[in-house]
PDB file of N, CA and C in Angstrom:
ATOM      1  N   UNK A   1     139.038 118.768 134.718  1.00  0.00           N
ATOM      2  CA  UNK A   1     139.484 117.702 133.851  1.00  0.00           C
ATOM      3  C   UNK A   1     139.627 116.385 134.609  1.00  0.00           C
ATOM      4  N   UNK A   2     139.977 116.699 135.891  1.00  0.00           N
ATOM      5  CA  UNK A   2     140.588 115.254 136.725  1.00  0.00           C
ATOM      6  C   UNK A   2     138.396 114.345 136.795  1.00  0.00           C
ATOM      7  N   UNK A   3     137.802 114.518 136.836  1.00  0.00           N
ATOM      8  CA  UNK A   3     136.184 114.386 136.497  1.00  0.00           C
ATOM      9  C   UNK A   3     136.381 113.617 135.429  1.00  0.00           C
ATOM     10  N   UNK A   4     136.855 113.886 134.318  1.00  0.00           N
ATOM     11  CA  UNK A   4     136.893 113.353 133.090  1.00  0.00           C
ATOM     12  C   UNK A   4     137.160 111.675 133.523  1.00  0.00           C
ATOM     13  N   UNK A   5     138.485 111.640 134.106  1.00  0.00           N
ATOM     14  CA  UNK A   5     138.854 110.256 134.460  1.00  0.00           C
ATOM     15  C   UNK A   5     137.947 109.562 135.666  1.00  0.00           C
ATOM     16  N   UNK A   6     137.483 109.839 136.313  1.00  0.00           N
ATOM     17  CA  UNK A   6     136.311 109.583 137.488  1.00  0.00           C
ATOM     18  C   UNK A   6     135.272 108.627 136.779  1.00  0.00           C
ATOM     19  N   UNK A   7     134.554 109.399 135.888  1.00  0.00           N
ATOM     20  CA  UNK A   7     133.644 108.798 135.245  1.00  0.00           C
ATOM     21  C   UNK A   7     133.923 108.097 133.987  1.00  0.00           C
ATOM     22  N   UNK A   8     133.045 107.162 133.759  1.00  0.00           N
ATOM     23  CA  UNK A   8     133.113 106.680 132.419  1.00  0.00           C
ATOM     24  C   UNK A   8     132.699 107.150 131.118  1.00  0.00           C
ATOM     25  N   UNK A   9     133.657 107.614 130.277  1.00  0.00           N
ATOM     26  CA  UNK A   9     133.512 108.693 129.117  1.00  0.00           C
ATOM     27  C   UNK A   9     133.246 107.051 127.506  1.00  0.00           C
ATOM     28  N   UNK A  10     132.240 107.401 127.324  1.00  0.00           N
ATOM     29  CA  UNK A  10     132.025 105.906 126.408  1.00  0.00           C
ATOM     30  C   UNK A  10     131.714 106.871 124.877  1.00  0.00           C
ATOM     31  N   UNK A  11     132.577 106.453 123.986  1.00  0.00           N
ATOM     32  CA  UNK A  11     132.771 107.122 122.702  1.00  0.00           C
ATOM     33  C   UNK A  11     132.450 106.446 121.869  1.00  0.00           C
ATOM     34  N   UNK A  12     131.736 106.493 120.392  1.00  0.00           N
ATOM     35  CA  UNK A  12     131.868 105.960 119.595  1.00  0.00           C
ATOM     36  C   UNK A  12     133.118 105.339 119.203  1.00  0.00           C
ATOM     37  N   UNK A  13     133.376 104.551 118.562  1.00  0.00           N
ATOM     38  CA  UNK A  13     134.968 104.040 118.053  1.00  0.00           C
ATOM     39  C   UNK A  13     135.540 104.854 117.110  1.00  0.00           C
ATOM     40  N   UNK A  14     134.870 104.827 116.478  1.00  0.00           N
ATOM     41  CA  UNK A  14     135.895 106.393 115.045  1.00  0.00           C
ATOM     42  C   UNK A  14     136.395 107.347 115.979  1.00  0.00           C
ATOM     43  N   UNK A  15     135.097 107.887 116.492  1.00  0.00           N
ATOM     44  CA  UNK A  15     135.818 109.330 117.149  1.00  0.00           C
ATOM     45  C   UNK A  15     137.078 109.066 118.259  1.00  0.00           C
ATOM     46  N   UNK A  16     136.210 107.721 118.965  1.00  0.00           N
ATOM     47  CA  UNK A  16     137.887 107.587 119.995  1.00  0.00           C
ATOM     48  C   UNK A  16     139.010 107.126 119.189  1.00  0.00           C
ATOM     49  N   UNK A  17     139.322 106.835 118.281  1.00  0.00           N
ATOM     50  CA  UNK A  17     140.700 106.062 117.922  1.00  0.00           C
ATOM     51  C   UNK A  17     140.859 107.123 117.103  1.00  0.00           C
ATOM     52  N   UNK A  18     140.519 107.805 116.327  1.00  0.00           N
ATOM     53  CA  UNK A  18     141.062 109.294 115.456  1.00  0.00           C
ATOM     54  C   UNK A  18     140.924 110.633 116.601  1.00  0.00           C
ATOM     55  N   UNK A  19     140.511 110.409 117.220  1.00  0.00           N
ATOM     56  CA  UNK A  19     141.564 111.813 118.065  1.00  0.00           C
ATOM     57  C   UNK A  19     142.602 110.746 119.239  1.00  0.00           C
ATOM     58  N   UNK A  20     142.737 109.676 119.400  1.00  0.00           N
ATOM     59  CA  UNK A  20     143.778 108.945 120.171  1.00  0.00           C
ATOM     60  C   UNK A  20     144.334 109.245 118.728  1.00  0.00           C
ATOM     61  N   UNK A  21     144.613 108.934 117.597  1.00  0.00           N
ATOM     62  CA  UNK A  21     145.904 109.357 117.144  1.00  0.00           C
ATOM     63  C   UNK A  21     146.293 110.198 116.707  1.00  0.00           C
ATOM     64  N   UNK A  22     145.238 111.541 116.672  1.00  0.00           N
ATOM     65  CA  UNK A  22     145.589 113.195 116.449  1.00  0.00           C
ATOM     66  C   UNK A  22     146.434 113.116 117.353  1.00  0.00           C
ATOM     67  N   UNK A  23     146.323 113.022 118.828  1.00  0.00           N
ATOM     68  CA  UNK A  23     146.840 112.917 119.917  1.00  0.00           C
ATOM     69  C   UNK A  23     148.309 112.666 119.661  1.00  0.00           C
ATOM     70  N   UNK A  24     148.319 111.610 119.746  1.00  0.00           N
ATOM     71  CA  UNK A  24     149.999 111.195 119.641  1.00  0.00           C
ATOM     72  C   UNK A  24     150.726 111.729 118.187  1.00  0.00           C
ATOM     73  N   UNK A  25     149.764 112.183 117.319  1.00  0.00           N
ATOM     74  CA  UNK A  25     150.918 112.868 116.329  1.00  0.00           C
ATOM     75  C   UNK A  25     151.111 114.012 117.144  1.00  0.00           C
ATOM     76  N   UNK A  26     150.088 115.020 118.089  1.00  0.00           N
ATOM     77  CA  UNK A  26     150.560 116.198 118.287  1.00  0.00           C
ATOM     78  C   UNK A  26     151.527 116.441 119.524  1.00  0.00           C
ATOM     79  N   UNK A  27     151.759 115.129 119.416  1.00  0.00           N
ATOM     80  CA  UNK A  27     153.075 115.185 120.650  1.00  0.00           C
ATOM     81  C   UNK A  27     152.327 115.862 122.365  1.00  0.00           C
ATOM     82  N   UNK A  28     151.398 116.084 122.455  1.00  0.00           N
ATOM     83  CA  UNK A  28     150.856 116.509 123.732  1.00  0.00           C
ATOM     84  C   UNK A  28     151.104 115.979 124.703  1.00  0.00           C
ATOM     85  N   UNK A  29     151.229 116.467 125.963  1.00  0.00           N
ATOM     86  CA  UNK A  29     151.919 115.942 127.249  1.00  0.00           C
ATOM     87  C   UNK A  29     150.983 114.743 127.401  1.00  0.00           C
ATOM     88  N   UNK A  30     151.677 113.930 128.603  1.00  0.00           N
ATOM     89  CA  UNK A  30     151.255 112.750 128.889  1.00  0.00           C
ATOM     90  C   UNK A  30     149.929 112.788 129.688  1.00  0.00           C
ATOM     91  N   UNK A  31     149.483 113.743 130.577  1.00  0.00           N
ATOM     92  CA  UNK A  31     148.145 113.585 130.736  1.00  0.00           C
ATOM     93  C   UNK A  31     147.142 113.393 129.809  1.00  0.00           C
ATOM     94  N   UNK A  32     147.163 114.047 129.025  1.00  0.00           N
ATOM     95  CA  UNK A  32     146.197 114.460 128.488  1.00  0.00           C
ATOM     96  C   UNK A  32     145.627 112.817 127.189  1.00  0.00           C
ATOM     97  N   UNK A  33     146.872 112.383 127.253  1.00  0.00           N
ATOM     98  CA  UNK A  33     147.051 111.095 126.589  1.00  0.00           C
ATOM     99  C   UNK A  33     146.397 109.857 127.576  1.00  0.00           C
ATOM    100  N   UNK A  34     146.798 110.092 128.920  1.00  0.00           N
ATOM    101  CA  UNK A  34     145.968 109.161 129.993  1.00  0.00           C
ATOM    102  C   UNK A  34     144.622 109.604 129.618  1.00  0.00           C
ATOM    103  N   UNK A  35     143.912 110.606 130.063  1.00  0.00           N
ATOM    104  CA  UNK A  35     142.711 110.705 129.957  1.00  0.00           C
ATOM    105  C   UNK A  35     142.140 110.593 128.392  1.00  0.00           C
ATOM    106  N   UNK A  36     142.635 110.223 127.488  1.00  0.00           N
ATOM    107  CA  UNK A  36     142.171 109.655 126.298  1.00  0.00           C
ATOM    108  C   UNK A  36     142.141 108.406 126.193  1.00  0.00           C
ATOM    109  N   UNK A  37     143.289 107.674 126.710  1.00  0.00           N
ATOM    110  CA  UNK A  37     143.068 106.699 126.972  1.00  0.00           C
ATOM    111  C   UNK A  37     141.806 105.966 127.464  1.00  0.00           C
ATOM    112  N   UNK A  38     141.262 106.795 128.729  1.00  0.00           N
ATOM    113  CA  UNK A  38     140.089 106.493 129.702  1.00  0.00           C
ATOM    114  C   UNK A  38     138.974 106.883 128.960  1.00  0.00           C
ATOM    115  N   UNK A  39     139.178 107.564 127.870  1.00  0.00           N
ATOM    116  CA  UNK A  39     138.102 107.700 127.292  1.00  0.00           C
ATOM    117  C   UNK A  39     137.302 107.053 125.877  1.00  0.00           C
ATOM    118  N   UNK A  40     138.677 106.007 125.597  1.00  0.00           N
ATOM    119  CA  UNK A  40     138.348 105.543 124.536  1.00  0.00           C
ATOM    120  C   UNK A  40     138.068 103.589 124.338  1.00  0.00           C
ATOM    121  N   UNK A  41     138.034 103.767 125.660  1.00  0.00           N
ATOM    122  CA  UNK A  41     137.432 102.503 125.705  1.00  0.00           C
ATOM    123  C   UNK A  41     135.552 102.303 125.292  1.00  0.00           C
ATOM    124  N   UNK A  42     135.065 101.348 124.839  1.00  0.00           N
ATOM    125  CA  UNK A  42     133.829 101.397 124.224  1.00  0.00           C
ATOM    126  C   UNK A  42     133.012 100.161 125.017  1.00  0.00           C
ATOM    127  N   UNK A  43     132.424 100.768 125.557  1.00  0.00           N
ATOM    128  CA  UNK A  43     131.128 100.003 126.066  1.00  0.00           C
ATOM    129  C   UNK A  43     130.241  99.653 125.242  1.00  0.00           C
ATOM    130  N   UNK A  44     129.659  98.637 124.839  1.00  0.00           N
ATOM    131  CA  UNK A  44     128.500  97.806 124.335  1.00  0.00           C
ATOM    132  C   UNK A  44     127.128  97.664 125.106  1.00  0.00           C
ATOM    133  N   UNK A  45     125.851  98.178 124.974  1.00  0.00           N
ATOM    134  CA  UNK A  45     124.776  98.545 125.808  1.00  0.00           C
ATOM    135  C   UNK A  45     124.343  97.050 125.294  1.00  0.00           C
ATOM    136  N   UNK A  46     124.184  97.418 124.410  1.00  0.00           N
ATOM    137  CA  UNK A  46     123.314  95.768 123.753  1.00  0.00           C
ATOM    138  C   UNK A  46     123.419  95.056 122.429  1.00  0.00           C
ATOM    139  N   UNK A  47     124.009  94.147 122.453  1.00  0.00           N
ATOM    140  CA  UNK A  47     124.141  93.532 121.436  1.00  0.00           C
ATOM    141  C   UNK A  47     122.928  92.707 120.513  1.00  0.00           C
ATOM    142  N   UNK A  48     122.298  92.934 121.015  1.00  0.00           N
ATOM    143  CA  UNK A  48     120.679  92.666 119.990  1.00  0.00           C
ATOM    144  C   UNK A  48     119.628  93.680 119.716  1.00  0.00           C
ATOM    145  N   UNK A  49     118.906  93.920 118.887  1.00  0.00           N
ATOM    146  CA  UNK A  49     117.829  94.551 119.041  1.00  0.00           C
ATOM    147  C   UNK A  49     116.508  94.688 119.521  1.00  0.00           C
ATOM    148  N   UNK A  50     115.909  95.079 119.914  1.00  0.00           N
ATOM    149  CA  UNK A  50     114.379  94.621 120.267  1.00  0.00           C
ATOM    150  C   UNK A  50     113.673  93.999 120.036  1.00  0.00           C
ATOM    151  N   UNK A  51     112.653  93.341 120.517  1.00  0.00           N
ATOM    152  CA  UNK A  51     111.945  92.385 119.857  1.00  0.00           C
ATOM    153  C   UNK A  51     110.646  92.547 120.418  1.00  0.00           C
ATOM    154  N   UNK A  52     109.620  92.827 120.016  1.00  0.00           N
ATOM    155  CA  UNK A  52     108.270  92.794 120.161  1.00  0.00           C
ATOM    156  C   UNK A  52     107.218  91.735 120.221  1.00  0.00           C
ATOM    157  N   UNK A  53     106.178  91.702 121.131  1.00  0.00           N
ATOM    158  CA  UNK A  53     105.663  90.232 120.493  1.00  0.00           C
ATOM    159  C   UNK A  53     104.761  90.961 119.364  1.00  0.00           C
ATOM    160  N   UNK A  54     103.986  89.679 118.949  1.00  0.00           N
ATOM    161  CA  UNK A  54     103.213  90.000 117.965  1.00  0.00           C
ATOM    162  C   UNK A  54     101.911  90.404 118.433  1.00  0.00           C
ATOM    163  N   UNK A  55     101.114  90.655 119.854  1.00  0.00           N
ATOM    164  CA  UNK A  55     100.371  90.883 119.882  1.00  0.00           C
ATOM    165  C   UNK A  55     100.319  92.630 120.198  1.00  0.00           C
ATOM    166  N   UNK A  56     101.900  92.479 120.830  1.00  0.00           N
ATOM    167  CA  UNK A  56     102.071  94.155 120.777  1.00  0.00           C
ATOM    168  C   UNK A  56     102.378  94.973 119.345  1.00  0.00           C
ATOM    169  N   UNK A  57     102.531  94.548 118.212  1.00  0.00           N
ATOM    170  CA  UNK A  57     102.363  94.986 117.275  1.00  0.00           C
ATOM    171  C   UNK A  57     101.312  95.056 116.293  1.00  0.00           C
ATOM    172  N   UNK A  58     100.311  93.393 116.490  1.00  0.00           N
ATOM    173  CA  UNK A  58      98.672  94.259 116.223  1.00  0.00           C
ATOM    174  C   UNK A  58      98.278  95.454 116.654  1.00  0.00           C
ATOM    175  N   UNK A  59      98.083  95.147 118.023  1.00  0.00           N
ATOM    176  CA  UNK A  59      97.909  96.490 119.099  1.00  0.00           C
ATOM    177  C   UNK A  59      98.294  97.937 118.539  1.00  0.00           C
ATOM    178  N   UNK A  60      99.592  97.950 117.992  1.00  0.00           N
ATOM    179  CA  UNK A  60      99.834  99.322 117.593  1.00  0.00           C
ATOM    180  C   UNK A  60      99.190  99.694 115.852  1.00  0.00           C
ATOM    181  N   UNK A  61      99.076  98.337 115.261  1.00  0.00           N
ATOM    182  CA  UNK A  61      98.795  98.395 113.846  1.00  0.00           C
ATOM    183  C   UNK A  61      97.526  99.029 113.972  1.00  0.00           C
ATOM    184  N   UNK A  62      96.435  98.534 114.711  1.00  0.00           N
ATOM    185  CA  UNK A  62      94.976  98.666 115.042  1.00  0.00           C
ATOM    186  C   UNK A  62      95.001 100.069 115.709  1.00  0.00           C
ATOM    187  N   UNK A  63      95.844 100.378 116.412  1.00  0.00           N
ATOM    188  CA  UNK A  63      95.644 101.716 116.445  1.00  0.00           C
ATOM    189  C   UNK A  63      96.436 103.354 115.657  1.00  0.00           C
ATOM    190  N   UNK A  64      97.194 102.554 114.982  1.00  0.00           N
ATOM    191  CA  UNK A  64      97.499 103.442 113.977  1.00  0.00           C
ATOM    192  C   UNK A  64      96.238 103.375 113.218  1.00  0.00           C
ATOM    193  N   UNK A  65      95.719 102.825 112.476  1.00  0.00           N
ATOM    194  CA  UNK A  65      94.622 102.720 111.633  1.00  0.00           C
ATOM    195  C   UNK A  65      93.333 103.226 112.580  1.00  0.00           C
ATOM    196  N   UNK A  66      92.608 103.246 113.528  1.00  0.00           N
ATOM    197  CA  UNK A  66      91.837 103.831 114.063  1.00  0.00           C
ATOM    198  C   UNK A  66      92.221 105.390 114.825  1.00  0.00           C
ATOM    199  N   UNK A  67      93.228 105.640 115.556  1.00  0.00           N
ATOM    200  CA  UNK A  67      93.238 106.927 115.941  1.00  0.00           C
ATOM    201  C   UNK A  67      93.624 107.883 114.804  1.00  0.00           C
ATOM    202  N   UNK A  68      92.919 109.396 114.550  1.00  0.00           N
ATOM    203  CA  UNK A  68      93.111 110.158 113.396  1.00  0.00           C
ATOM    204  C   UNK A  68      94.260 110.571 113.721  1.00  0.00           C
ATOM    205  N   UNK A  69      95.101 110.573 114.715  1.00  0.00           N
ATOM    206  CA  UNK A  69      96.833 111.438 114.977  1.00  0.00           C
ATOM    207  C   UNK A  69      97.361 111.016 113.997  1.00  0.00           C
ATOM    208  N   UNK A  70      98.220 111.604 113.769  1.00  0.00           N
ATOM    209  CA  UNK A  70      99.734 111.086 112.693  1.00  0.00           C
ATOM    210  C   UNK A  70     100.480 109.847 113.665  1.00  0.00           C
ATOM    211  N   UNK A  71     101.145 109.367 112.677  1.00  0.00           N
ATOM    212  CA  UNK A  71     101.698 107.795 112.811  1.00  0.00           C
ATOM    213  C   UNK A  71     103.250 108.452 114.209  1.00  0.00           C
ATOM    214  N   UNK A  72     103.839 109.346 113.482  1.00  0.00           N
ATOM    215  CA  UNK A  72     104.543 109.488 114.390  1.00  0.00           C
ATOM    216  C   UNK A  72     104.158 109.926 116.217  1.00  0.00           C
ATOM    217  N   UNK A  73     102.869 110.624 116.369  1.00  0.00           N
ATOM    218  CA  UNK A  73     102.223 110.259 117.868  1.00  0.00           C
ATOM    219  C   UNK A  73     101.977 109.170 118.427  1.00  0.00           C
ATOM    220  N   UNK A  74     101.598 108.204 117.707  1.00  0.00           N
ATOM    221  CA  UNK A  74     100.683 106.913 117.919  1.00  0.00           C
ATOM    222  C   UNK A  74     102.200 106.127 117.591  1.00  0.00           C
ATOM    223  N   UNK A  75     103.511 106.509 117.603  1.00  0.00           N
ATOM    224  CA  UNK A  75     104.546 105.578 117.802  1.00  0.00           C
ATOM    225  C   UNK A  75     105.362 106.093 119.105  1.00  0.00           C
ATOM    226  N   UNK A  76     105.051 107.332 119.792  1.00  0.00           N
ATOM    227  CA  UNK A  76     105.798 107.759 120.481  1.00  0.00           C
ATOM    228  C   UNK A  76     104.678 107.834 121.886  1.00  0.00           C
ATOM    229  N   UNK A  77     103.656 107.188 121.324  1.00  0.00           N
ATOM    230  CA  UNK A  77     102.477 106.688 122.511  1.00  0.00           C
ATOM    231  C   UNK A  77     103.429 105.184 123.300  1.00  0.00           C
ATOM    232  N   UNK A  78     103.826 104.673 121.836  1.00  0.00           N
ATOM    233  CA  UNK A  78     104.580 103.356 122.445  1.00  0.00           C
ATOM    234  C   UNK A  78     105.681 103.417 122.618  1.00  0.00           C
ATOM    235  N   UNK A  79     106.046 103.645 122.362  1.00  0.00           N
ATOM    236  CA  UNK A  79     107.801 104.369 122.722  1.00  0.00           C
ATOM    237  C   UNK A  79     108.735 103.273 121.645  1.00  0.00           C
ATOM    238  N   UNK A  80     108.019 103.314 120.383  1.00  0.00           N
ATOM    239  CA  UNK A  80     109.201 102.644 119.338  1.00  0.00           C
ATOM    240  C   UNK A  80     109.193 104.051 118.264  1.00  0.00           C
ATOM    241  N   UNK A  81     110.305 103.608 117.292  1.00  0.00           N
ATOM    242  CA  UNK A  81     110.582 104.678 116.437  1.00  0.00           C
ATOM    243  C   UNK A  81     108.792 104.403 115.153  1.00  0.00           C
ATOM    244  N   UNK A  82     108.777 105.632 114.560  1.00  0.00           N
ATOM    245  CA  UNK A  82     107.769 105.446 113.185  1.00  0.00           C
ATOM    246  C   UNK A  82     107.808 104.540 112.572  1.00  0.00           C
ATOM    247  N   UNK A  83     109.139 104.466 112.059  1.00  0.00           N
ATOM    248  CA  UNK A  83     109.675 103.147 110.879  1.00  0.00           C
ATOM    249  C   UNK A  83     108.918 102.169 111.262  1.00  0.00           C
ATOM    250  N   UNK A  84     108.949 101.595 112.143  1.00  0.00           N
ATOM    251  CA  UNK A  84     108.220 100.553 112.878  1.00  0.00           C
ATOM    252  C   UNK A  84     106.813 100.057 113.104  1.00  0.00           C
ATOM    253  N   UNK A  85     106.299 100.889 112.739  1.00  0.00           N
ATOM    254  CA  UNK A  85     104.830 100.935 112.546  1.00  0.00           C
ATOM    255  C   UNK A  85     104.344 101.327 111.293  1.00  0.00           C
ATOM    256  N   UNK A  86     105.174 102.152 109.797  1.00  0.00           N
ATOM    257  CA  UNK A  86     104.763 101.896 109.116  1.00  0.00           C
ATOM    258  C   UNK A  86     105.314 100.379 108.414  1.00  0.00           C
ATOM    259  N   UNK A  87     106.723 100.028 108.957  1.00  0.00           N
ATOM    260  CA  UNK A  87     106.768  98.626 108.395  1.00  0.00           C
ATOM    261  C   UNK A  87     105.420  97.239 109.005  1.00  0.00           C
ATOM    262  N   UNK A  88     105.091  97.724 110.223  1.00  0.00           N
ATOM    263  CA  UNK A  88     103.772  96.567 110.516  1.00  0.00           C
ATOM    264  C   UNK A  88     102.851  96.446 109.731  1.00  0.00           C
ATOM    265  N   UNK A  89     102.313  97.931 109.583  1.00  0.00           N
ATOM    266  CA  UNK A  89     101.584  98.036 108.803  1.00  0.00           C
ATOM    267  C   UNK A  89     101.647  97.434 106.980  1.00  0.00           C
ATOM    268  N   UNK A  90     102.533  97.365 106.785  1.00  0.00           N
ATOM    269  CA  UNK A  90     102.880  96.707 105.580  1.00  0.00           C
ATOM    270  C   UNK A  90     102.936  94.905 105.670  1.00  0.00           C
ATOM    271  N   UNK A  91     103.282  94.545 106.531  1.00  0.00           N
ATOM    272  CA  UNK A  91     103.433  93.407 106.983  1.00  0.00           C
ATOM    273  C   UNK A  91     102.197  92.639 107.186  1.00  0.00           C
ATOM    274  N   UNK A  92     101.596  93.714 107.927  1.00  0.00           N
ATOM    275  CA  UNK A  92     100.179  93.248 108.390  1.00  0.00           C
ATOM    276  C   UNK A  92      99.206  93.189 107.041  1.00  0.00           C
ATOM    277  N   UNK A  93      99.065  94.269 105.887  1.00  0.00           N
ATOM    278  CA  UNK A  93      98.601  93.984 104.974  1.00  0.00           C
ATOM    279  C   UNK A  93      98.504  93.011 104.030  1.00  0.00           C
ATOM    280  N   UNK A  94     100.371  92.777 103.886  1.00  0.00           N
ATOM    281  CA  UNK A  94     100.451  91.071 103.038  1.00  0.00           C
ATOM    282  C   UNK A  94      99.937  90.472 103.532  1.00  0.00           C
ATOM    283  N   UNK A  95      99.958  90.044 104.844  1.00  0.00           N
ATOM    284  CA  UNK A  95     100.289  88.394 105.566  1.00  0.00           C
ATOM    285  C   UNK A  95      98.236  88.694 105.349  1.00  0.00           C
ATOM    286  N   UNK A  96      97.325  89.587 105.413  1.00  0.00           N
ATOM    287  CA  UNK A  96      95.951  89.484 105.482  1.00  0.00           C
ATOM    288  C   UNK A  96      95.790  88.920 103.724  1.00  0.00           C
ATOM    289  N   UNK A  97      96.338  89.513 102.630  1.00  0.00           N
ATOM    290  CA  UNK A  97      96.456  89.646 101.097  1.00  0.00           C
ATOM    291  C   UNK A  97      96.547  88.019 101.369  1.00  0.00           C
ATOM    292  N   UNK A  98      97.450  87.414 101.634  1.00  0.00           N
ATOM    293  CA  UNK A  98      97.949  86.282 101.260  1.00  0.00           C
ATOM    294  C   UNK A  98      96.807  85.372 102.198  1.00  0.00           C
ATOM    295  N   UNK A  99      96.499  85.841 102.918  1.00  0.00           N
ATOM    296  CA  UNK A  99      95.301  85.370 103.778  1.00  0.00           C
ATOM    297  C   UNK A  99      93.824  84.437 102.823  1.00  0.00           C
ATOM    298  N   UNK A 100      94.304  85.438 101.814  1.00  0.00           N
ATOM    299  CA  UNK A 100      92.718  86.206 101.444  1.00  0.00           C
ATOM    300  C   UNK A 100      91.667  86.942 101.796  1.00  0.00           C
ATOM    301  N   UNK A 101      92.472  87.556 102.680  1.00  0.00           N
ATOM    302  CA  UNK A 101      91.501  88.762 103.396  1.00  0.00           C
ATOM    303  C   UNK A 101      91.326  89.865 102.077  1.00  0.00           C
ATOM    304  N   UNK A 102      90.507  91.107 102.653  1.00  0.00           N
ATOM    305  CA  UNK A 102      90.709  91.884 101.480  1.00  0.00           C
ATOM    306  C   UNK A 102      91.054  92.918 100.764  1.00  0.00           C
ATOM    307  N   UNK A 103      90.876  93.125 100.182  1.00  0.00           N
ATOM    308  CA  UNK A 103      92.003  93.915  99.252  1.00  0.00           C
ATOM    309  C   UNK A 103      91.520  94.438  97.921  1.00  0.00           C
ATOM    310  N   UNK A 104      92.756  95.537  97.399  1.00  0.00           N
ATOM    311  CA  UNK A 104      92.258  96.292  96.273  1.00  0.00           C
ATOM    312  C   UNK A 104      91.849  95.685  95.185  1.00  0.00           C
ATOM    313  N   UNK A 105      91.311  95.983  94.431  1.00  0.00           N
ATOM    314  CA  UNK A 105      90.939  95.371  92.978  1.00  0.00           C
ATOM    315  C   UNK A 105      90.979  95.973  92.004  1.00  0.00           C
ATOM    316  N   UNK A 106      91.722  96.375  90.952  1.00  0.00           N
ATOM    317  CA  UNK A 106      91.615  97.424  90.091  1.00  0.00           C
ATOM    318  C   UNK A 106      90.948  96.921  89.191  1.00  0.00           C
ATOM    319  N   UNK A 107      89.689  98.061  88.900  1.00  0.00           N
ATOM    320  CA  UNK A 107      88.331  98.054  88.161  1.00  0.00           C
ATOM    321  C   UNK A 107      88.696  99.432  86.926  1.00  0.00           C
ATOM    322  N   UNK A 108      88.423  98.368  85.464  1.00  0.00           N
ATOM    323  CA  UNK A 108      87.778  99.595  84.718  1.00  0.00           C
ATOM    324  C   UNK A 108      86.634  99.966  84.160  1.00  0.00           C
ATOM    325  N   UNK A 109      86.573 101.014  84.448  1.00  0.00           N
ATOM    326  CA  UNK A 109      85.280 101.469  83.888  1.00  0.00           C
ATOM    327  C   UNK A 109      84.751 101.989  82.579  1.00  0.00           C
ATOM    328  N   UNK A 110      83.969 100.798  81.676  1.00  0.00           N
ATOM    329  CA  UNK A 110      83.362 101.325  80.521  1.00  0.00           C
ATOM    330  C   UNK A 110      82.831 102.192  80.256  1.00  0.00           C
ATOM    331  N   UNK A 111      82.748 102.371  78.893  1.00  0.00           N
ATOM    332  CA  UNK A 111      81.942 104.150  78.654  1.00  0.00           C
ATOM    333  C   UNK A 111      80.848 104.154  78.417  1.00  0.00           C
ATOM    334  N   UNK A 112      79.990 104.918  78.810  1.00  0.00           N
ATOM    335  CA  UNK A 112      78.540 105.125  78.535  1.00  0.00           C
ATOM    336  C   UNK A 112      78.121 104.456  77.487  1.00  0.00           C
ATOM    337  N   UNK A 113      76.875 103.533  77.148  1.00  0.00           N
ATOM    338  CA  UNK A 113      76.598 103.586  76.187  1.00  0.00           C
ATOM    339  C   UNK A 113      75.800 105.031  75.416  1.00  0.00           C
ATOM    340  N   UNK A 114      75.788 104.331  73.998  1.00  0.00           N
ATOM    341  CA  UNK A 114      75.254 105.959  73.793  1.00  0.00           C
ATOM    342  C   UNK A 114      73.583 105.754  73.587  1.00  0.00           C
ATOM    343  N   UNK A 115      72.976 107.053  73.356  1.00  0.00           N
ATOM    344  CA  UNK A 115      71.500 106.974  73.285  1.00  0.00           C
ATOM    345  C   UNK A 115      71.106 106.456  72.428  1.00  0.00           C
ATOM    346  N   UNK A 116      69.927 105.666  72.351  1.00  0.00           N
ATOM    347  CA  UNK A 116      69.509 105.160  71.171  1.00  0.00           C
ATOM    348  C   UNK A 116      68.684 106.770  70.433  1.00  0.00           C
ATOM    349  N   UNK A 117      68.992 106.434  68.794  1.00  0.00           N
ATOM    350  CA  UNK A 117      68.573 107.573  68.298  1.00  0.00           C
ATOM    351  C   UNK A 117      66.890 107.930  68.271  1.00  0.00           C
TER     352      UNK A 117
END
């Protein structure tokens, strides 16, 4: 247990502040309250998210669409989550649509004429 306090124990916040106060309702000796203490402090890794350029996300769009693997290989080729590549891919389709690049067209199709008698 004395390990516990050595290192840095980094908790979500719910879980550290609801067992820090299971804790003190259950009256438990005072160690055990230090080393909760030490454990419920919360470290912050990063306060922003990632950001990609845009040429690294053609890059992956172009090859989602050319390699036959599933989307989730060809995202873990790049080391981002799926979501992420099917949202490019969506992205990448408007911004071409609005381009005037091209795109679907829904066609109907008339019926045969009939034979002349």
């Amino acid at each position: 247990m004395s390990d516990l306090r050595d290192r840095d124990a980094v908790l979500p916040a719910s879980v550290a502040g609801s067992t820090a106060e299971r804790l003190q309702r259950s009256g438990r000796e005072t160690g055990e309250r230090d080393r909760l203490a030490d454990a419920s402090r919360i470290e912050i890794v990063s306060d922003r998210r990632r950001w990609h350029a845009p040429e690294f996300r053609a890059r992956v769009v172009i090859a989602s669409y050319e390699s036959r693997r599933p989307i989730r290989e060809v995202a873990a080729q790049y080391g981002i989550h799926p979501s992420l590549v099917f949202r490019w891919r969506r992205e990448a389709r408007a911004k071409a649509q609005a381009k005037g690049g091209t795109s679907f067209i829904p066609v109907m199709v008339a019926p045969a004429p009939e034979p002349p008698p």
